[in-house]
Protein backbone atom coordinates (compact mmCIF):
# COMPACT_ATOMS: atom_id res chain seq x y z
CA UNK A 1 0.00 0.00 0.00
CA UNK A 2 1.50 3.29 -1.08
CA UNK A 3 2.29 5.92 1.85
CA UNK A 4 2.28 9.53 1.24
CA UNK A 5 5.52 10.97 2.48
CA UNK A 6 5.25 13.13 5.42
CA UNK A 7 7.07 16.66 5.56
CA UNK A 8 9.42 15.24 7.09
CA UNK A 9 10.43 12.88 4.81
CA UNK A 10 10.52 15.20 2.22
CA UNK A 11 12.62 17.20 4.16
CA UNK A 12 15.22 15.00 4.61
CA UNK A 13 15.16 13.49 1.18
CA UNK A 14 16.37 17.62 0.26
CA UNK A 15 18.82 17.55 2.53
CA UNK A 16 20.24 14.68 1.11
CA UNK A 17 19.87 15.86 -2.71
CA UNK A 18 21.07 19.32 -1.45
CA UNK A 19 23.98 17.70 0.40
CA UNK A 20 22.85 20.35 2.97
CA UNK A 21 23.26 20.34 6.84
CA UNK A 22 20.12 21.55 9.49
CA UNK A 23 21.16 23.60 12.09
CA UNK A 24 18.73 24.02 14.72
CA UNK A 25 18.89 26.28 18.05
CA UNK A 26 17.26 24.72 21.31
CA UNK A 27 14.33 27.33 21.21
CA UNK A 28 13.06 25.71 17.84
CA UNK A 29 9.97 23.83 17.47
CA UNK A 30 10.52 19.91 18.95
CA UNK A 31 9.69 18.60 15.34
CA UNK A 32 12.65 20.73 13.93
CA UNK A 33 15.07 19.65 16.31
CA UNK A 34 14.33 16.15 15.65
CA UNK A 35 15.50 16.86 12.17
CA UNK A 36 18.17 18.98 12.78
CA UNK A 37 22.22 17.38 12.45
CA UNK A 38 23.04 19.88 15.04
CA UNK A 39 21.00 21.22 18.01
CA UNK A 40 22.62 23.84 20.06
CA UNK A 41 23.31 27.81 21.14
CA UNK A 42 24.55 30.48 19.43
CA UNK A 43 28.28 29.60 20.18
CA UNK A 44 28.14 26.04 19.52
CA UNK A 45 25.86 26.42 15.97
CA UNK A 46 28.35 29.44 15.31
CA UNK A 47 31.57 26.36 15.63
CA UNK A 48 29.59 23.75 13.73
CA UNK A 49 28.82 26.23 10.85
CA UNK A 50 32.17 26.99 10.43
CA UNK A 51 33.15 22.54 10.70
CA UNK A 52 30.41 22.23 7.90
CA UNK A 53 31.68 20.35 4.21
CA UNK A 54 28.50 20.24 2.70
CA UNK A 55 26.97 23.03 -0.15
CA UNK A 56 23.81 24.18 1.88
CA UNK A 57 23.53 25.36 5.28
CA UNK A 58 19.57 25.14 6.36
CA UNK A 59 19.37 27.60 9.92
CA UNK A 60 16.71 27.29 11.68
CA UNK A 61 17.25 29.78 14.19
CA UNK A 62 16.66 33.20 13.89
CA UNK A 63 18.02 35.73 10.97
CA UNK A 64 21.30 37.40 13.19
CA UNK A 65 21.99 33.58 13.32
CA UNK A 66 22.14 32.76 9.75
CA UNK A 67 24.02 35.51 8.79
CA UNK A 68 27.06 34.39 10.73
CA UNK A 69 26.81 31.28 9.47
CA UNK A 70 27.11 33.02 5.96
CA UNK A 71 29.96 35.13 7.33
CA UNK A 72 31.93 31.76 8.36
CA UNK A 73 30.53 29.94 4.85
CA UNK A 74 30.94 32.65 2.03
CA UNK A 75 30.90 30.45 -0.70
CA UNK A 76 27.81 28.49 0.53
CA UNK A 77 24.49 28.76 0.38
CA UNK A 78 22.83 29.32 3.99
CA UNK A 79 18.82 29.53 3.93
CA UNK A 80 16.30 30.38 6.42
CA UNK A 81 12.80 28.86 7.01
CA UNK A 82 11.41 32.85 7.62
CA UNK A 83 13.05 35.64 6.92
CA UNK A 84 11.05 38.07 9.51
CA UNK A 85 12.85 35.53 12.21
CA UNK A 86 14.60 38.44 13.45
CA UNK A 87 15.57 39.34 17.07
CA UNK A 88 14.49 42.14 19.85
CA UNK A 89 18.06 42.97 20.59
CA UNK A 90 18.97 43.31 16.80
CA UNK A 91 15.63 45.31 16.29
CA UNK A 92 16.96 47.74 19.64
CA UNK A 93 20.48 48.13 18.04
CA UNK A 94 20.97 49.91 14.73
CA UNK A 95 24.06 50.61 13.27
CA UNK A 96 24.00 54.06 13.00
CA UNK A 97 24.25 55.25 16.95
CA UNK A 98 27.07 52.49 16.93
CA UNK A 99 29.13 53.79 14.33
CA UNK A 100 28.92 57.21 15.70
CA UNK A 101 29.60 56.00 19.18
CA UNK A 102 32.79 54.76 17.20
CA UNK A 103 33.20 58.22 15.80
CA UNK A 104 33.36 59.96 19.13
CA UNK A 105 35.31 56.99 21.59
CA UNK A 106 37.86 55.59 19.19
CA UNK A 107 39.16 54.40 22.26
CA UNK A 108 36.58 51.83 23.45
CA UNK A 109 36.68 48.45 22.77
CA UNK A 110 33.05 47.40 21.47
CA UNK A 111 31.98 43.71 22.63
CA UNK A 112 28.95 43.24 21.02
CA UNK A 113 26.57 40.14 21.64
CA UNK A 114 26.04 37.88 18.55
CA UNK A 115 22.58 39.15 18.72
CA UNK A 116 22.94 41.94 16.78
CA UNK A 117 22.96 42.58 13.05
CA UNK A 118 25.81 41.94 10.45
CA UNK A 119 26.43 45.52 9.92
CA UNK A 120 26.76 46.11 13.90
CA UNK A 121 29.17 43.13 14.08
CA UNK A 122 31.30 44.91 11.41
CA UNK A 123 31.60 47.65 13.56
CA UNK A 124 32.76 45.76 16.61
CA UNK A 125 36.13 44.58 17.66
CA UNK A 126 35.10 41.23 19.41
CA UNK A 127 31.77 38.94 19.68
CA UNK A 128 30.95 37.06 22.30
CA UNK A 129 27.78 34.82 23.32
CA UNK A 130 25.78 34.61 26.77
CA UNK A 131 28.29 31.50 27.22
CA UNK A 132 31.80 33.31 26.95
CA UNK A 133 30.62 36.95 27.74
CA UNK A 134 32.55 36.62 31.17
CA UNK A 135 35.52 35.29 29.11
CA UNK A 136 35.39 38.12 26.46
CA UNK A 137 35.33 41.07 28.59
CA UNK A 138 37.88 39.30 30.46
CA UNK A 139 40.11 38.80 27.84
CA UNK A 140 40.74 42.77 27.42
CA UNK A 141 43.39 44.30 28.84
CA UNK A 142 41.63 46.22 32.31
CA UNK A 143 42.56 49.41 31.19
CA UNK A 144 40.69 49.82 27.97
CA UNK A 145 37.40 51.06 28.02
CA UNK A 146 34.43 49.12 27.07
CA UNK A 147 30.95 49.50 25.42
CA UNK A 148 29.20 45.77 25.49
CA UNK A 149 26.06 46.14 24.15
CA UNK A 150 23.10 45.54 23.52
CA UNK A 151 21.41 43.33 26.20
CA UNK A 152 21.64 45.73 29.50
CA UNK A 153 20.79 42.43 31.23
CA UNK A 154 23.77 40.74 30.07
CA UNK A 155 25.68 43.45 30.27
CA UNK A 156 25.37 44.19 33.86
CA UNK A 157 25.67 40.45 34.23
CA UNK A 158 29.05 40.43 32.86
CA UNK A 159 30.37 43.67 34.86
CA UNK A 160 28.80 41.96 37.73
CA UNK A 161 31.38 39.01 37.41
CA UNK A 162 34.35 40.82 36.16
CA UNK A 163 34.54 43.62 38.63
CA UNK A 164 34.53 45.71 35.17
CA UNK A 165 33.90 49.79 35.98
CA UNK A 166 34.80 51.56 32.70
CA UNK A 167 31.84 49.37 31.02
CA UNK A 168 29.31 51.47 29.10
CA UNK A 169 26.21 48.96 28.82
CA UNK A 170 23.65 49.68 25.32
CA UNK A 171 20.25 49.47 26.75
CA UNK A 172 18.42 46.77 24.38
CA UNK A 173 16.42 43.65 25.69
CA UNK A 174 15.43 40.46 24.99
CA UNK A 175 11.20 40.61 24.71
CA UNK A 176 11.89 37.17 26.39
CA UNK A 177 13.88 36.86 29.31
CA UNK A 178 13.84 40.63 30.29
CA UNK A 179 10.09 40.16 30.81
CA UNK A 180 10.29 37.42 33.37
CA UNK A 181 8.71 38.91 37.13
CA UNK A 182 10.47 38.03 39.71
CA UNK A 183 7.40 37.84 41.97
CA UNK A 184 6.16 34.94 39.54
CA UNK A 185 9.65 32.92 39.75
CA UNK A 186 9.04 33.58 43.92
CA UNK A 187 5.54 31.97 43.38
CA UNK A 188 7.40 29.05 41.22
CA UNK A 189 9.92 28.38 43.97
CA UNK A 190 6.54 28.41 46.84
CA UNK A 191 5.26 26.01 44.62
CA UNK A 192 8.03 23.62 44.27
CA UNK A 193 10.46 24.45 47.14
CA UNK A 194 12.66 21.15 45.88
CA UNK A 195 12.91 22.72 42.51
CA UNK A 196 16.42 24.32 41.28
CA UNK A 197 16.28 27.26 39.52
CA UNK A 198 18.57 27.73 36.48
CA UNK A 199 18.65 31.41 34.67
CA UNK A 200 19.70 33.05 31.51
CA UNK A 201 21.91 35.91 32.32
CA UNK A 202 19.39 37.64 29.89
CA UNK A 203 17.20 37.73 32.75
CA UNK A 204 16.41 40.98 35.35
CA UNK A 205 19.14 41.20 37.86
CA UNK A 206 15.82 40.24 40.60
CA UNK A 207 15.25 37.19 39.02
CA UNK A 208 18.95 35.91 38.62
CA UNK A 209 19.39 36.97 42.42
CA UNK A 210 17.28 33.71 43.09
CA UNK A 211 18.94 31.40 41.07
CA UNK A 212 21.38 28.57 41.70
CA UNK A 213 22.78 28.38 38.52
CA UNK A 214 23.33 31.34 35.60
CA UNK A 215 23.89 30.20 31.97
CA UNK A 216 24.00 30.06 28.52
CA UNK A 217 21.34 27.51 27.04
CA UNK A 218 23.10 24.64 26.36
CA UNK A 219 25.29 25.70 29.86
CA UNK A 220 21.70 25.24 31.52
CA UNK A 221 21.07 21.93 30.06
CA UNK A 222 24.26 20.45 30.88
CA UNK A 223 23.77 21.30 34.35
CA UNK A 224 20.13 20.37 34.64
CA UNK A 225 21.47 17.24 33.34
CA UNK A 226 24.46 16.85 35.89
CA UNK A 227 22.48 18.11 39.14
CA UNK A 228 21.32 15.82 41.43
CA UNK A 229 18.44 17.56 41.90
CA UNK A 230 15.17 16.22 40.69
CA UNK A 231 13.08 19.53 39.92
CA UNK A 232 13.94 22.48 38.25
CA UNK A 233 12.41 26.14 37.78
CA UNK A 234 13.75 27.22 34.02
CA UNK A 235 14.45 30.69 33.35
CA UNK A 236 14.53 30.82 29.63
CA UNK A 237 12.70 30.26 26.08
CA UNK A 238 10.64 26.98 26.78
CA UNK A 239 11.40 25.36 23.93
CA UNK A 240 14.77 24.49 25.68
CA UNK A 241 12.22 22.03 27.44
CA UNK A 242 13.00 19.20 24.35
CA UNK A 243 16.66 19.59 25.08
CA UNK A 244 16.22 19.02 28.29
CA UNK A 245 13.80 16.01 28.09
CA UNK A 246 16.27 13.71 26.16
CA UNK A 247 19.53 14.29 28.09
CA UNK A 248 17.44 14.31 31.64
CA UNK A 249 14.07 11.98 30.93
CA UNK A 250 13.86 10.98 34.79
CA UNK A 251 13.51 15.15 35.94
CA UNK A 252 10.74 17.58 36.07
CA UNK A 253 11.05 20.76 34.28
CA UNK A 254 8.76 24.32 35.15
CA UNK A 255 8.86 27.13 33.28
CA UNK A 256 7.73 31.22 34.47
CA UNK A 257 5.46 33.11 32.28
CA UNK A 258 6.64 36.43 31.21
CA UNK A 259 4.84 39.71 31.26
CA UNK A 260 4.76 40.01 27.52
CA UNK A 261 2.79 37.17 26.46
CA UNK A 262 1.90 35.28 29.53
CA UNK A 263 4.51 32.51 28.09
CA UNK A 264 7.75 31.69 27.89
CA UNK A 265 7.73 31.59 24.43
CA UNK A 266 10.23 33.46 21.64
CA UNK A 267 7.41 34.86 18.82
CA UNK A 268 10.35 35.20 16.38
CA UNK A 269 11.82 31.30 17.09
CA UNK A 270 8.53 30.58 16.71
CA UNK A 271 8.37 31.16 13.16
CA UNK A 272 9.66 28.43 11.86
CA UNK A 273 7.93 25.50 11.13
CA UNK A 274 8.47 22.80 9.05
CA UNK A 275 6.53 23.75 6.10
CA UNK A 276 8.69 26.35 5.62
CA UNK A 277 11.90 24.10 6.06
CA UNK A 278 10.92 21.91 3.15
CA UNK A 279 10.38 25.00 0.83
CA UNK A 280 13.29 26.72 1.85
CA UNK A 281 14.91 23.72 1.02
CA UNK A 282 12.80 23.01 -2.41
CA UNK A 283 13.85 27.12 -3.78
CA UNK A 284 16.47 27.88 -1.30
CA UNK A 285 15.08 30.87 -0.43
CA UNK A 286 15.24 33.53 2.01
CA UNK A 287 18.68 32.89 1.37
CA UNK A 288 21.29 35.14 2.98
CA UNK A 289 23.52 37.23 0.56
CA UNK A 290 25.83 39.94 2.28
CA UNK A 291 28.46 42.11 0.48
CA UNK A 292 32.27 40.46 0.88
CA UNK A 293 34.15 43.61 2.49
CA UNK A 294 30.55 43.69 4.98
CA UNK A 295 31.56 39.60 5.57
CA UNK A 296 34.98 40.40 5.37
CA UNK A 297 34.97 42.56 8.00
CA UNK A 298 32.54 41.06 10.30
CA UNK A 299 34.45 38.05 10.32
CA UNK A 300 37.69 39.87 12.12
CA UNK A 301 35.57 40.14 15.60
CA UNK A 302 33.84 37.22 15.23
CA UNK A 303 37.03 34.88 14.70
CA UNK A 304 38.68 36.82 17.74
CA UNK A 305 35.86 35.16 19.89
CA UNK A 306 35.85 31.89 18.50
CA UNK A 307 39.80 31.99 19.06
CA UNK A 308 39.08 32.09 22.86
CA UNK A 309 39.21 28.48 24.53
């Protein structure tokens, strides 16, 4: 009896015509992340992009994401399932107040966050993620002044833990994590007083006060997976919840609704589905195409990070 092939298989039978590679970040959709070759954070997607052989590079992620795969990849075809994937902090950060900030401190080191844009990225000297930010800012010589932008969350995270005064912080947010209430994570922890609570350093200083652990996604999961703990109170996307089932099937997992959308949901990750996989993959298309000297020079700050161990 003849069996209609499911999206799914159609997607996979591209990927192998296509010789392509699916990179998916833990906030995607669980049937995407099933499919993907790779599942990870910014950092660790940005490493396997740049380890990739193939001709295609299908990101399902958001936009920011893509483009430094393209950055790493020039002569290779990255796609997106959605091109309006974009990115709060991206949106809060244009180039323009950067470049003149440039203009008027030539002597401050900018760290920007790999959420931001291409064209911010080619103004700045070094990149860093949520997992290395410490690292980054560390890595500077303590005289030189900083600007670290654009999360204000992360930011003050990161001066926080390096002591760092002459820090200027860009005031962007993440619509997700910088809407989490404190007084709702309080409620979680009344509710399940066993529970752990891991954070994303993109979250209000109030809520991060209250956790036991502060990390990067995949930094969360690993220790969710290593704790002996048997509950846990997740500060993040919730789609970090699939992650988190396979490597830990034996624990319980509660997520906080933010203010924004009473979830704990990212509207851009969200996006992607896996319609949109297979016909990205059928036209390639949104496919990301940035000038060389833009690549060429966004690539400088963004190999300084990934030279950091």
């Amino acid at each position: 009896m003849y069996v209609a092939p499911t999206i799914a298989d159609e997607i996979l039978e591209l990927k192998k015509s296509r010789k392509a590679i699916l990179l998916a970040h833990h906030y995607q959709e669980p049937e995407i992340q099933d499919l993907a070759d790779v599942v990870g954070d910014s950092l660790e997607l940005a490493r396997k992009a740049r380890e990739f052989e193939g001709e295609v590079i299908a990101f399902c992620g958001v936009w920011f994401m893509a483009e430094t795969a393209k950055v790493l990849n020039p002569q290779r075809v990255v796609v997106v399932p959605d091109r309006e994937a974009s990115c709060s902090l991206v949106e809060g950060c244009p180039v323009e107040p950067v470049r003149e900030f440039r203009r008027r401190n030539p002597d401050h080191v900018i760290v920007s966050y790999i959420n931001t844009s291409i064209e911010v990225k080619a103004e700045s000297d070094i990149l860093c993620t949520s997992r290395n930010a410490v690292k980054v800012v560390n890595s500077i010589p303590a005289e030189k002044p900083v600007l670290f932008l654009p999360d204000v969350n992360l930011g003050n995270y990161v001066r926080r833990q390096t002591g760092r005064e002459n820090m200027k912080i860009w005031q962007g947010a993440c619509i997700v994590h910088a809407t989490f209430p404190a007084r709702r994570l309080a409620e979680a922890k009344a509710e399940h007083p066993e529970a752990l609570v891991a954070a994303h350093p993109e979250c209000p200083e109030a809520v991060l006060a209250m956790a036991d652990f502060i990390g990067s996604t995949s930094a969360i999961i690993e220790w969710c997976a290593q704790a002996p703990a048997a509950e846990f109170i997740i500060m993040t996307e919730s789609g970090v919840q699939h992650s988190l089932a396979r490597v830990a099937p034996d624990k319980r997992f509660y997520f906080v609704a933010n203010e924004n959308c009473n979830c704990s949901e990212c509207p851009y990750m969200k996006l992607n589905t896996l319609e949109k996989l297979r016909d990205c993959l059928t036209t390639l298309q949104p496919r990301v195409e940035l000038a060389p000297e833009l690549m060429s020079r966004a690539l400088l700050p963004l190999e300084r990070m990934l030279a950091l161990k």
